[in-house]
C-alpha atoms as a PDB file:
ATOM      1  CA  UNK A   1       0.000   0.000   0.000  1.00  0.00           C
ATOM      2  CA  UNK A   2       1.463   3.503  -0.857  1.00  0.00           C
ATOM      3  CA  UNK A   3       1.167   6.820   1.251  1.00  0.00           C
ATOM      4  CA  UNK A   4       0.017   9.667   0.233  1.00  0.00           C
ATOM      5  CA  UNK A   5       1.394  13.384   0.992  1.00  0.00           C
ATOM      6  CA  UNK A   6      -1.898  14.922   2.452  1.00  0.00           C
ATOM      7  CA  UNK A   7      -2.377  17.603   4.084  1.00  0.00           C
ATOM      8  CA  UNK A   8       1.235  18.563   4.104  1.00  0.00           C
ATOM      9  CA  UNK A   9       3.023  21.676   2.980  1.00  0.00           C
ATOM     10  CA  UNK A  10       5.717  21.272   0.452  1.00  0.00           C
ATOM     11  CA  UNK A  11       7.914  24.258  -0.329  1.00  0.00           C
ATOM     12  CA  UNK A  12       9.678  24.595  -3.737  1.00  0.00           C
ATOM     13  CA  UNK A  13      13.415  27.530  -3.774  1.00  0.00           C
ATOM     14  CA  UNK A  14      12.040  30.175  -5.348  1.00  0.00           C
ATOM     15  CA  UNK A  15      14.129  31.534  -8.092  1.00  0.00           C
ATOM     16  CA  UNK A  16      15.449  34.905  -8.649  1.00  0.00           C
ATOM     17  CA  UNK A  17      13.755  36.813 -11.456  1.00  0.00           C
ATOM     18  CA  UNK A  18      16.780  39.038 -12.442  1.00  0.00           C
ATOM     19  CA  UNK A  19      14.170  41.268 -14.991  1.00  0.00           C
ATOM     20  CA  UNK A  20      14.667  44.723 -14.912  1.00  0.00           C
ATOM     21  CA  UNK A  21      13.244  47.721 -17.130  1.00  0.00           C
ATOM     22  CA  UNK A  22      14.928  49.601 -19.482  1.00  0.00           C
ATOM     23  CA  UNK A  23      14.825  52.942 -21.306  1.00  0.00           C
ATOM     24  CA  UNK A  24      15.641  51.993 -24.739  1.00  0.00           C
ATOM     25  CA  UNK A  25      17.121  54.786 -27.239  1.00  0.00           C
ATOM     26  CA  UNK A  26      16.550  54.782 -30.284  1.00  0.00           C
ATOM     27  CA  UNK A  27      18.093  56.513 -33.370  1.00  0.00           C
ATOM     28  CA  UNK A  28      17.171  54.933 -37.177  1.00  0.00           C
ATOM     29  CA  UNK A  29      17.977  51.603 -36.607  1.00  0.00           C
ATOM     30  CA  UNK A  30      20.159  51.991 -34.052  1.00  0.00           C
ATOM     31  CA  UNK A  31      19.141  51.252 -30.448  1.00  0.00           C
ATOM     32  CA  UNK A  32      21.151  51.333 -27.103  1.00  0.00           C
ATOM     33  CA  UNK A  33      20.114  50.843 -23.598  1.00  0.00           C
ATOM     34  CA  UNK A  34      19.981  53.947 -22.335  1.00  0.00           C
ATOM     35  CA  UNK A  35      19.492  52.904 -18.733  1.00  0.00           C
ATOM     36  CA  UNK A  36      18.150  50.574 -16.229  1.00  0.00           C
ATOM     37  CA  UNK A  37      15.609  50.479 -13.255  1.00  0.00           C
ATOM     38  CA  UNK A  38      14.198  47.845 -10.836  1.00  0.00           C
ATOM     39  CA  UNK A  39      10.222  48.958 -11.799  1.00  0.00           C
ATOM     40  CA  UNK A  40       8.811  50.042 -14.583  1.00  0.00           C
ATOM     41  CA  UNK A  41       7.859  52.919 -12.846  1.00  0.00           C
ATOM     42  CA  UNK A  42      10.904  54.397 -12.710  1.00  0.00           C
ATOM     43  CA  UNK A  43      11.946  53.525 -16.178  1.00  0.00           C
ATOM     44  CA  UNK A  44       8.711  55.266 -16.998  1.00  0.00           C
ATOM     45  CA  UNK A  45       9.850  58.408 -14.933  1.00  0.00           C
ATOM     46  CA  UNK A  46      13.247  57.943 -16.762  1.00  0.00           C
ATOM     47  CA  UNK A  47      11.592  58.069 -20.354  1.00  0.00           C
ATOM     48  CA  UNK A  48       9.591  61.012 -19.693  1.00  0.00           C
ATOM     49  CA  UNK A  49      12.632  62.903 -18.341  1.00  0.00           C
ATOM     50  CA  UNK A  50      14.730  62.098 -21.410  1.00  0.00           C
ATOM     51  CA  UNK A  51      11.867  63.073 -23.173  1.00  0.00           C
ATOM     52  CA  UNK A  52      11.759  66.169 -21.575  1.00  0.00           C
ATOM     53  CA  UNK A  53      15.329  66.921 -22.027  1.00  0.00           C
ATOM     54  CA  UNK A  54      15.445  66.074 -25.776  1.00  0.00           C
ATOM     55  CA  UNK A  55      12.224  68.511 -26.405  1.00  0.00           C
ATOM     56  CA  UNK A  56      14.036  71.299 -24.126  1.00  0.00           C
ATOM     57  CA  UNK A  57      17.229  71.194 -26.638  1.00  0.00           C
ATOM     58  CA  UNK A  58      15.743  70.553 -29.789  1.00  0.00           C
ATOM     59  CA  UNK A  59      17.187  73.724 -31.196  1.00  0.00           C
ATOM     60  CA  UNK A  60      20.452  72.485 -30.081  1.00  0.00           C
ATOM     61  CA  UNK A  61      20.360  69.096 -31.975  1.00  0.00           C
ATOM     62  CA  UNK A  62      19.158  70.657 -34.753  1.00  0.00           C
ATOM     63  CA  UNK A  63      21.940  73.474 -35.116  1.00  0.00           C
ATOM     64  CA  UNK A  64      23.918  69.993 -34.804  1.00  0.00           C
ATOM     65  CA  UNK A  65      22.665  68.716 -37.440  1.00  0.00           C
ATOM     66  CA  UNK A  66      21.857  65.416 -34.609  1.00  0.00           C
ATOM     67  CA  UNK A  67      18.618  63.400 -34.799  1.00  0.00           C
ATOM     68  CA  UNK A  68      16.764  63.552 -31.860  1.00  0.00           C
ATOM     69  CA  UNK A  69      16.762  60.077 -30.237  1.00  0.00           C
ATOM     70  CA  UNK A  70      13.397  58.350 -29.273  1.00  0.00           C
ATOM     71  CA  UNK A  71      12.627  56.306 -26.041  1.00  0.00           C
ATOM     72  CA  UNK A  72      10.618  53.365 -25.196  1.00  0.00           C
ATOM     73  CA  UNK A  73      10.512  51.376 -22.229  1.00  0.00           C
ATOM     74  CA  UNK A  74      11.096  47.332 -22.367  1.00  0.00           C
ATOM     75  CA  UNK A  75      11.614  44.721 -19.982  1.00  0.00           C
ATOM     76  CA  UNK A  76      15.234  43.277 -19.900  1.00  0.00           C
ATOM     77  CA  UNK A  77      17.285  40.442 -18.042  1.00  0.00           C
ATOM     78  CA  UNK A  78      20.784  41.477 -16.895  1.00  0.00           C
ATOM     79  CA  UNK A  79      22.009  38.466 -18.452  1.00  0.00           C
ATOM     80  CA  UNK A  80      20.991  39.631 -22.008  1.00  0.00           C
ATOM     81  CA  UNK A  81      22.597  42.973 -21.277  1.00  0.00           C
ATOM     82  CA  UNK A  82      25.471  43.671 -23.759  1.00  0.00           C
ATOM     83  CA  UNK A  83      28.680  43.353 -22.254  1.00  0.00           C
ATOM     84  CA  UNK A  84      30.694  46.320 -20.773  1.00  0.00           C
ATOM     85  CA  UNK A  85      27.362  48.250 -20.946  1.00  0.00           C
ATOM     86  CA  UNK A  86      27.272  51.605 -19.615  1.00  0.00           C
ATOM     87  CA  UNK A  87      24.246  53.910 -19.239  1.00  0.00           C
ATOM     88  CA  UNK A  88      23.466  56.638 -21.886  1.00  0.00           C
ATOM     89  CA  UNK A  89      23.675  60.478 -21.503  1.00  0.00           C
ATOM     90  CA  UNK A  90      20.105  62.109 -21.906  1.00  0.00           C
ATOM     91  CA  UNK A  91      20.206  63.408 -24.915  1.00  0.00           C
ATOM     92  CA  UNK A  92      21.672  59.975 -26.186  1.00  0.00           C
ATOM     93  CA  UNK A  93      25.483  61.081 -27.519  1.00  0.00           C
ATOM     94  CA  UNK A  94      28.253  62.442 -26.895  1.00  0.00           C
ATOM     95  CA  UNK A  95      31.328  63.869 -28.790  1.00  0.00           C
ATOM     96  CA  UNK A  96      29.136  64.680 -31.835  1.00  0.00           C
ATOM     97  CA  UNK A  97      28.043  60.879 -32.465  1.00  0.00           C
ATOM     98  CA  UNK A  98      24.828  58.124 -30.678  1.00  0.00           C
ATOM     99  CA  UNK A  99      26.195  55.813 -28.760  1.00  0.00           C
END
């Protein structure tokens, strides 16, 4: 005769979810991570700042003659995160080119 587990409570490790949100800039085809947040939130507070900043020197970029990046918010795993990434200036480049 076999026994049965009733009534008992079994507990399973819980794994670490290692997804974060990230501000995603995008020129033409090119996209970068621009940064990284714990909520989406944030990353949502991020993208509307960038936003911000990007409307506030659009004269600027164009007297540049630099396209104005666009943001989106996306979740992301660190492990898929390029390697040696760092996080992106607000308007997106720096010494005249997107990074």
């Amino acid at each position: 005769m076999s026994q049965t587990m009733t009534g008992q409570i079994v507990s399973f490790p819980r794994l670490r979810d290692d997804t974060m949100w990230a501000v995603v800039a995008q020129v033409g085809r090119v996209s970068r991570i621009a940064e990284l947040f714990p909520s989406r939130d944030a990353a949502l507070a991020d993208r509307a700042w960038r936003e911000a900043e990007v409307r506030a020197h659009a004269g600027f970029l164009r007297g540049c003659k630099q396209p104005a990046p666009r943001y989106s918010v996306a979740p992301m795993r660190r492990a898929d995160l390029p390697k040696g990434w760092k996080p992106l200036p607000a308007l997106g480049f720096l010494r005249g080119q997107f990074i």
